[in-house]
Protein backbone atom coordinates (compact mmCIF):
# COMPACT_ATOMS: atom_id res chain seq x y z
CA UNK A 1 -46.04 14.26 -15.21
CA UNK A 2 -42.57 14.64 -12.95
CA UNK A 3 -40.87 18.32 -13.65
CA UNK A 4 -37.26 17.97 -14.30
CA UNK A 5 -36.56 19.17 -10.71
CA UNK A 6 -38.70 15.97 -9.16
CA UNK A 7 -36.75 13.01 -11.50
CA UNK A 8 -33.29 14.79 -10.53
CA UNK A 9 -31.32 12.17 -8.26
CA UNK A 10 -30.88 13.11 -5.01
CA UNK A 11 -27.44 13.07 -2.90
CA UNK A 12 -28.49 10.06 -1.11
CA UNK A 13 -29.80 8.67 -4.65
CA UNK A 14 -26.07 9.12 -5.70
CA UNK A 15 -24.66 7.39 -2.27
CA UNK A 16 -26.76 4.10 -2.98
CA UNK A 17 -25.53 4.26 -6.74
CA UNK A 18 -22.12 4.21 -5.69
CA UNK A 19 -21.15 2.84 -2.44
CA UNK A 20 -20.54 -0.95 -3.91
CA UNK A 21 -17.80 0.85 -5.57
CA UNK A 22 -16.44 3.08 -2.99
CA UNK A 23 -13.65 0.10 -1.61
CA UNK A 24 -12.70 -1.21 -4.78
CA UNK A 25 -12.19 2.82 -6.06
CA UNK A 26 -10.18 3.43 -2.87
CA UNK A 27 -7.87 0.77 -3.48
CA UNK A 28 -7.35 1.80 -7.37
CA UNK A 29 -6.61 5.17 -6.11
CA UNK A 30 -3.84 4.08 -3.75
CA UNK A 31 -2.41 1.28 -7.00
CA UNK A 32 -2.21 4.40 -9.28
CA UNK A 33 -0.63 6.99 -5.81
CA UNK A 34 1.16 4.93 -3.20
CA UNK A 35 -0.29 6.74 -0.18
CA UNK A 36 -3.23 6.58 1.59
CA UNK A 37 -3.90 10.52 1.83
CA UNK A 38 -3.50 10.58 -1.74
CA UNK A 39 -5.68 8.06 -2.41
CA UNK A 40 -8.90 9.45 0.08
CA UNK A 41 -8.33 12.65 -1.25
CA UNK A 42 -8.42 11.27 -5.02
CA UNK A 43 -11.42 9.40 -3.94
CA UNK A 44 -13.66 12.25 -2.75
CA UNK A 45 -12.47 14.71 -6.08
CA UNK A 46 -13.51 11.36 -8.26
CA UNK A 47 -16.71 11.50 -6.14
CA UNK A 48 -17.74 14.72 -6.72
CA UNK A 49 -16.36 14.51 -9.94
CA UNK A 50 -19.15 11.76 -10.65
CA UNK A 51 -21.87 13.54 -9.02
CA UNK A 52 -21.61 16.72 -10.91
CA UNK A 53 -21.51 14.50 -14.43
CA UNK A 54 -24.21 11.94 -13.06
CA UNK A 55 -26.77 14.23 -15.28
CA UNK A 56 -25.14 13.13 -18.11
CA UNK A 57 -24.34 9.52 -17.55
CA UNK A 58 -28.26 8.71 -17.14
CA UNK A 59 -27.25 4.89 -16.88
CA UNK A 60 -25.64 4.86 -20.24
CA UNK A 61 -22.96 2.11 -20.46
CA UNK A 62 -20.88 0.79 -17.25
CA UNK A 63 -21.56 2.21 -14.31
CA UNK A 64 -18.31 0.77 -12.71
CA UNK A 65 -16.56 1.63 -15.48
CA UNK A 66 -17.60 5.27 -16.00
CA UNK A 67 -16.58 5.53 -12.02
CA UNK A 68 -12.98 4.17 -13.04
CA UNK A 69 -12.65 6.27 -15.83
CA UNK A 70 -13.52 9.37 -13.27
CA UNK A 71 -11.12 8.03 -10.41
CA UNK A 72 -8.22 7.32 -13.42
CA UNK A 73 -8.17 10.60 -14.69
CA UNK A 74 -8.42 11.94 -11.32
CA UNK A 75 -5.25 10.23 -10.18
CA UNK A 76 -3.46 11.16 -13.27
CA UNK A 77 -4.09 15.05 -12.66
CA UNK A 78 -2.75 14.27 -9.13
CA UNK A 79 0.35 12.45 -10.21
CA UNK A 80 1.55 15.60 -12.79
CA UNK A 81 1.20 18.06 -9.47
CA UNK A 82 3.69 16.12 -6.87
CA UNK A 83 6.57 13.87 -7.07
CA UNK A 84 6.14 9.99 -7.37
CA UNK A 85 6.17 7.88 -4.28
CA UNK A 86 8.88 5.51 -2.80
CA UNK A 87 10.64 3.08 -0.22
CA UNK A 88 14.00 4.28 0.98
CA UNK A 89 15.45 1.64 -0.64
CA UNK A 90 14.58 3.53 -3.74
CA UNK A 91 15.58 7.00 -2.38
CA UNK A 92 19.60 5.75 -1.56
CA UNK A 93 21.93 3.90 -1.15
CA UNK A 94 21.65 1.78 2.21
CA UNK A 95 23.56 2.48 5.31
CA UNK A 96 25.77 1.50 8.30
CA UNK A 97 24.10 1.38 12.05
CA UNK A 98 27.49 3.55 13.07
CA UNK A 99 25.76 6.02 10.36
CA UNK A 100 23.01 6.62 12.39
CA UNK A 101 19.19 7.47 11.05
CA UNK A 102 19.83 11.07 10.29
CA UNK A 103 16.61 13.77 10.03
CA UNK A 104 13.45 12.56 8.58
CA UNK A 105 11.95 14.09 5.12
CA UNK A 106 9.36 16.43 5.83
CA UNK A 107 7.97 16.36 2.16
CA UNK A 108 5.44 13.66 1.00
CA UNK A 109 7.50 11.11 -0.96
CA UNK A 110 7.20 8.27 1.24
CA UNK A 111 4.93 5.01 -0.16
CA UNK A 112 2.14 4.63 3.16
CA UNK A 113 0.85 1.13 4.42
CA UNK A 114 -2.86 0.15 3.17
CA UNK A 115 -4.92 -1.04 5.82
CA UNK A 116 -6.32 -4.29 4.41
CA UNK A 117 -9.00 -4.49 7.59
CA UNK A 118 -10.27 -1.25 8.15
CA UNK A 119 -10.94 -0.66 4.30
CA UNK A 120 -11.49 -3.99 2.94
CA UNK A 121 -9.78 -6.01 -0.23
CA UNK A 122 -11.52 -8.92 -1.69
CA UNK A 123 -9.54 -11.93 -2.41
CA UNK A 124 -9.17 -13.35 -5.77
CA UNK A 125 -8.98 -11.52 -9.06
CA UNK A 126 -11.32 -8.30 -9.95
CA UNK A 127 -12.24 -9.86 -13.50
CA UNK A 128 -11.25 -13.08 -15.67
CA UNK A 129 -8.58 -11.69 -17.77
CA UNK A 130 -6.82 -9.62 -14.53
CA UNK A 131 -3.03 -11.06 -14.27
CA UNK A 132 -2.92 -10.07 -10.41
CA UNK A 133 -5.15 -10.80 -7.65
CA UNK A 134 -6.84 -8.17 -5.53
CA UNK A 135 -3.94 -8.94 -2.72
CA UNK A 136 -0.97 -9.47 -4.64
CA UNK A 137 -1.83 -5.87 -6.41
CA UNK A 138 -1.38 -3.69 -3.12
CA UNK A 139 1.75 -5.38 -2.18
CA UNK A 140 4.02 -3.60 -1.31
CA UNK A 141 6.74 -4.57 -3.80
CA UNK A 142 4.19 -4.19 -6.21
CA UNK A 143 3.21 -1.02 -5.79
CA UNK A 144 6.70 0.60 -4.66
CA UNK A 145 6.93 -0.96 -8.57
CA UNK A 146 4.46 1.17 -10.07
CA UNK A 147 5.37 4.29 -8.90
CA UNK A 148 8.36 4.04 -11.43
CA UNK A 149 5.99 3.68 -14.17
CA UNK A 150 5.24 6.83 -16.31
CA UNK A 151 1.45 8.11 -14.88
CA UNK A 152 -0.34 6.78 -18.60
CA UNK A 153 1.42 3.43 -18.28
CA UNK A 154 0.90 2.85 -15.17
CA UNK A 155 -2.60 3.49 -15.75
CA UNK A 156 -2.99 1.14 -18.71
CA UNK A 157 -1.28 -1.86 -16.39
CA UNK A 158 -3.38 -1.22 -13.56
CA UNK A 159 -7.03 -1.23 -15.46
CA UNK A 160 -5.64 -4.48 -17.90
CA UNK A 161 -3.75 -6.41 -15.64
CA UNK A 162 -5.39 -5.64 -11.94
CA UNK A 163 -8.55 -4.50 -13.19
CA UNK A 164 -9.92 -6.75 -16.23
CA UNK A 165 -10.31 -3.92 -18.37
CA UNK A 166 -10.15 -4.85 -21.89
CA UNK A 167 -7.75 -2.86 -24.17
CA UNK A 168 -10.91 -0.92 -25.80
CA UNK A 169 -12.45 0.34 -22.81
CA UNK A 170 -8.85 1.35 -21.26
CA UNK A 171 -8.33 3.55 -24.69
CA UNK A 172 -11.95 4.74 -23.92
CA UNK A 173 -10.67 6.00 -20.25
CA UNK A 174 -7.60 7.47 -21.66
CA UNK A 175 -8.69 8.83 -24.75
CA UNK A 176 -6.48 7.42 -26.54
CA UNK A 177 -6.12 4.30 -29.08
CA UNK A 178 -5.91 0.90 -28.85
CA UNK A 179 -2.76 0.19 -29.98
CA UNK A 180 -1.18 2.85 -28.11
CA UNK A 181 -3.21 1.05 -24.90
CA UNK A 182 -1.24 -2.27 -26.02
CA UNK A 183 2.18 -0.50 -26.67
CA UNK A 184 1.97 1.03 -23.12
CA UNK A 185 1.34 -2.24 -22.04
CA UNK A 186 4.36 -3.81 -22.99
CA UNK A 187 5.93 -1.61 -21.59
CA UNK A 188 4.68 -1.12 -18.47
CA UNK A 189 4.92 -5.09 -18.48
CA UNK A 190 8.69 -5.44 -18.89
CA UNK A 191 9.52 -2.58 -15.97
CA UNK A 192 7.22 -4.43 -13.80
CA UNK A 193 8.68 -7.75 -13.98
CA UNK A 194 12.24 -6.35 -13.90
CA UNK A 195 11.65 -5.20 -10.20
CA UNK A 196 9.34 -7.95 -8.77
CA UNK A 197 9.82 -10.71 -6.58
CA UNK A 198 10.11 -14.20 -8.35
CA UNK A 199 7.00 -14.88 -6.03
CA UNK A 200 4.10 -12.70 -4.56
CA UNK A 201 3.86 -12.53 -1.11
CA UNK A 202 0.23 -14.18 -1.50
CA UNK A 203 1.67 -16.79 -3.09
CA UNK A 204 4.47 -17.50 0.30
CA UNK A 205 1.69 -16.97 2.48
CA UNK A 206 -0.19 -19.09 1.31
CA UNK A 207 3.24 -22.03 1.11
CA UNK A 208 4.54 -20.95 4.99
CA UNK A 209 0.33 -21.08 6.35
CA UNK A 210 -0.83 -19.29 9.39
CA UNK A 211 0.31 -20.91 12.03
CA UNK A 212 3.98 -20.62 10.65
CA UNK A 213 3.75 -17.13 9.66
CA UNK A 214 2.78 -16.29 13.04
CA UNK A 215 5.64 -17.62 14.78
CA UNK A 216 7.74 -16.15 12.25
CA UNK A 217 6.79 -13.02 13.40
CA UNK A 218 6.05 -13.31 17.52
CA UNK A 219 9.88 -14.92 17.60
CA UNK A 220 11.36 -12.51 15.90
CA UNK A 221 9.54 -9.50 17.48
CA UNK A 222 10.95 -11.39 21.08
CA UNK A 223 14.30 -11.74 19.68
CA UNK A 224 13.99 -8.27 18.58
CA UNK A 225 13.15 -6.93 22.30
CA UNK A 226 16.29 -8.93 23.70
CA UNK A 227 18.50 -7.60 21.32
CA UNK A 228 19.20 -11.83 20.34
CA UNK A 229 21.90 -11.13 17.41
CA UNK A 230 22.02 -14.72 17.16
CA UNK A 231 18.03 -15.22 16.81
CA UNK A 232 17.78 -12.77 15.21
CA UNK A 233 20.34 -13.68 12.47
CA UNK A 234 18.69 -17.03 12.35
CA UNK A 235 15.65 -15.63 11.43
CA UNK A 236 16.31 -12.95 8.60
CA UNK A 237 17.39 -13.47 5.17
CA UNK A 238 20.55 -12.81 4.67
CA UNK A 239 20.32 -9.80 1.98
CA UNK A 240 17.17 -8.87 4.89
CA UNK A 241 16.64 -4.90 4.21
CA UNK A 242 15.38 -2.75 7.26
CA UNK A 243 13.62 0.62 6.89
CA UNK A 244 11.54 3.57 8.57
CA UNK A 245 10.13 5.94 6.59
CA UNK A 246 9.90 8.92 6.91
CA UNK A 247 13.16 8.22 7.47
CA UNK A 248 15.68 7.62 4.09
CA UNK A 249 18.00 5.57 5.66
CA UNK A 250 17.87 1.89 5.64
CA UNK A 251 20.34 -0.96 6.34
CA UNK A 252 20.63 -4.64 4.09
CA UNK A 253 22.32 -7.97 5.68
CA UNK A 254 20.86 -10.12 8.42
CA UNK A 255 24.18 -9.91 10.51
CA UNK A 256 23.80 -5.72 9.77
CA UNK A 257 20.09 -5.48 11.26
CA UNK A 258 20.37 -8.07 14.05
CA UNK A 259 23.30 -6.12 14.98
CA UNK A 260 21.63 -3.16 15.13
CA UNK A 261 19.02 -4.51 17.02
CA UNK A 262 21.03 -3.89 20.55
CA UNK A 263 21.48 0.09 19.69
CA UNK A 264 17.60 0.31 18.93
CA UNK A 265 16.41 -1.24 22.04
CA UNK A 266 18.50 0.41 23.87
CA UNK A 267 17.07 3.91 22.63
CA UNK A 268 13.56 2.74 21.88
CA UNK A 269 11.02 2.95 24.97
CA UNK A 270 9.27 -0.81 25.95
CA UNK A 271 6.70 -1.61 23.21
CA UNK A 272 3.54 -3.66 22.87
CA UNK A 273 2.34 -4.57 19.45
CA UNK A 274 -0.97 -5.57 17.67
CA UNK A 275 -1.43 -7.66 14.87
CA UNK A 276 -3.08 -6.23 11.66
CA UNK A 277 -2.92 -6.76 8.22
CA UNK A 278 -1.68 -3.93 5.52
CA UNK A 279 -0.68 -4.28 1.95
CA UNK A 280 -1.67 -8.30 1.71
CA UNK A 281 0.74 -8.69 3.51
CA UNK A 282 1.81 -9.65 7.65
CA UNK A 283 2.50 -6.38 10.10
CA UNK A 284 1.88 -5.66 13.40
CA UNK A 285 1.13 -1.77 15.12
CA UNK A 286 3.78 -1.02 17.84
CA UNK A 287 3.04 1.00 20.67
CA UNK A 288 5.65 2.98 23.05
CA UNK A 289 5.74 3.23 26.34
CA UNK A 290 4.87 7.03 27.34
CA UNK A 291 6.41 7.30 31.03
CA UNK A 292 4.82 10.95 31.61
CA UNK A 293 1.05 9.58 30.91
CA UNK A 294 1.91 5.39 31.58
CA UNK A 295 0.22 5.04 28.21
CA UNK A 296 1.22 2.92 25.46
CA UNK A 297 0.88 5.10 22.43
CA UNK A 298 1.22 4.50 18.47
CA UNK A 299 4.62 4.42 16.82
CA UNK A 300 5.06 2.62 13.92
CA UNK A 301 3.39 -0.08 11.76
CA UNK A 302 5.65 -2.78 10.80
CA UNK A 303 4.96 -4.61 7.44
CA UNK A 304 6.96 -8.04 7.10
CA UNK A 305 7.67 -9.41 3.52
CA UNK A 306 8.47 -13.50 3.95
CA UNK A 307 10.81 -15.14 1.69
CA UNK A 308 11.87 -18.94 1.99
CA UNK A 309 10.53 -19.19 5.69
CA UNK A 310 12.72 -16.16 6.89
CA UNK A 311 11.88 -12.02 7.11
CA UNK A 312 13.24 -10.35 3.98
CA UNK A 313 12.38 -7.21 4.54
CA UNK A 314 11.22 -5.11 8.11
CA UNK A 315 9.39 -1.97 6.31
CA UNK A 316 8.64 0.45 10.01
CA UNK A 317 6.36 2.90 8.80
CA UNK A 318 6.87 5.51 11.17
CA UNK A 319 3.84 7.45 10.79
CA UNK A 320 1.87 7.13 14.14
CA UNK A 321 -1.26 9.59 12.23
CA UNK A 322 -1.68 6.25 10.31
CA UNK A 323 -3.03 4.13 13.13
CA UNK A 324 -6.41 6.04 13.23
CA UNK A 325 -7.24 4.67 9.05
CA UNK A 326 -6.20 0.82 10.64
CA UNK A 327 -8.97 1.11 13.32
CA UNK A 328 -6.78 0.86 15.97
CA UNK A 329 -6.69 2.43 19.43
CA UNK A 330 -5.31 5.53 20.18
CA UNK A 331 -3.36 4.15 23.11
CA UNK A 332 -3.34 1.18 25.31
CA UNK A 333 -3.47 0.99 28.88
CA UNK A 334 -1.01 -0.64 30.94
């Protein structure tokens, strides 16, 4: 007969119960936070969380849902110790190029990028009555979105609508009722809606296909480098929004940006980019020319949102500590 001590799971017992789950957790984490520190750090306290209460799960019910309940309510403690997450275009009003870019914040309040490649996101919808696929649900627009939510609402949308979750097992997770689930819903429904896009970005994507997309981007990254007001203008929207957190400022107007363009270049060092993927959506990793080591190293990661065959928004994530959680280089040669 096995003593209690033999039949106990083991830590690596634990890893092979959970590591199917470890993405998809990641990426709820980051839905209910914005950021991508937030979101690994939410991660490993929902981890441990889960191995210290394994004992008492014993395979009862869901597994993947008793690890969702876990990384919920560990996101929701989170959420009531900092501020909430945003764009600058949700910080202030937007600015003038002769207003120049002013200090950076040094506090945490910035939304992060989500590195799509490097983490993995399955395509398609998590369950059959999710609203939003697995894509559209990190995009950016999206999530800048929830981050207005109150924490329990945005909760209750995230497990219904991205998740699957039916309206029992959310008041389950949240310990709470069902009809309080349904009323949050609503709720959390109508803010939503108010502040997205008429379409997803998955859904232009998909309209403009690759080959398209791509050239949106290389021409206007070469317009970009030779300062091409008029190329430039021909290729943004013309409400287009430019911003670099950690920055707050941000500009709005084709004409505005591509005019902006020549004061940038002039005080940006030369820059070679990579393509990558982050939010669902097109971006590319710029690197800067260091003249003191001849090294290209990381600068920014630029996330394009498409509208109607033009760029509608430029969002330069300015957060070179990023580059490392894209599995990129830490310089290029060159």
């Amino acid at each position: 007969m096995r003593t209690a001590a033999a039949s106990a799971p083991t830590e690596e017992d634990f890893r092979l119960l959970v590591e199917n789950h470890r993405r998809e957790l990641h990426a709820h984490c980051y839905r209910m936070l914005g950021s991508l520190h937030d979101a690994e750090d939410a991660l490993q306290d929902t981890l441990l969380r889960a191995w210290r209460g394994l004992p008492e799960f014993s395979g009862r019910g869901s597994l993947r849902g008793w690890l969702y309940r876990i990384a919920t309510n560990a996101c929701l403690d989170a959420i009531s110790r900092r501020s909430r997450r945003v764009l600058p275009i949700d910080y202030g009003p937007s600015s003038t190029p002769s207003s120049g870019n002013g200090e950076p914040l040094v506090e945490s309040v910035w939304i992060e990028p989500y590195p799509d490649e490097a983490i993995g996101l399955a395509d398609g919808y998590a369950g059959p009555d999710a609203r939003y696929e697995q894509r559209e649900a990190v995009e950016l627009a999206f999530v800048a979105s929830l981050q207005h939510l109150p924490a329990t609402q945005r909760a209750v949308l995230i497990l219904r609508d991205v998740l699957g979750f039916s309206a029992r097992e959310v008041a389950e997770t949240l310990e709470t009722s069902v009809a309080s689930v349904n009323s949050a819903m609503q709720r959390a429904r109508r803010a939503v809606e108010q502040r997205l896009p008429e379409r997803s970005q998955q859904e232009t994507l998909r309209t403009l296909g690759d080959e398209q997309m791509r050239k949106l981007v290389e021409d206007y990254l070469e317009a970009w480098t030779r300062a091409d007001v008029d190329a430039l203008k021909a290729l943004l929207a013309e409400d287009a929004v430019f911003s670099m957190p950690p920055w707050p400022t941000w500009w709005q107007g084709g004409e505005t940006i591509a005019g902006f363009s020549k004061t940038a270049v002039a005080l940006c060092p030369e820059t070679r980019t990579l393509s990558v993927h982050a939010n669902g959506q097109l971006a590319v990793a710029a690197y800067g020319l260091d003249p003191d080591t001849e090294r290209y190293t990381p600068t920014a990661i630029d996330v394009y949102t498409l509208q109607d065959g033009r760029i509608k928004e430029i969002t330069a994530f300015v957060m070179p500590e990023l580059f490392v959680h894209f599995g990129l280089p830490p310089e290029l040669p060159l």
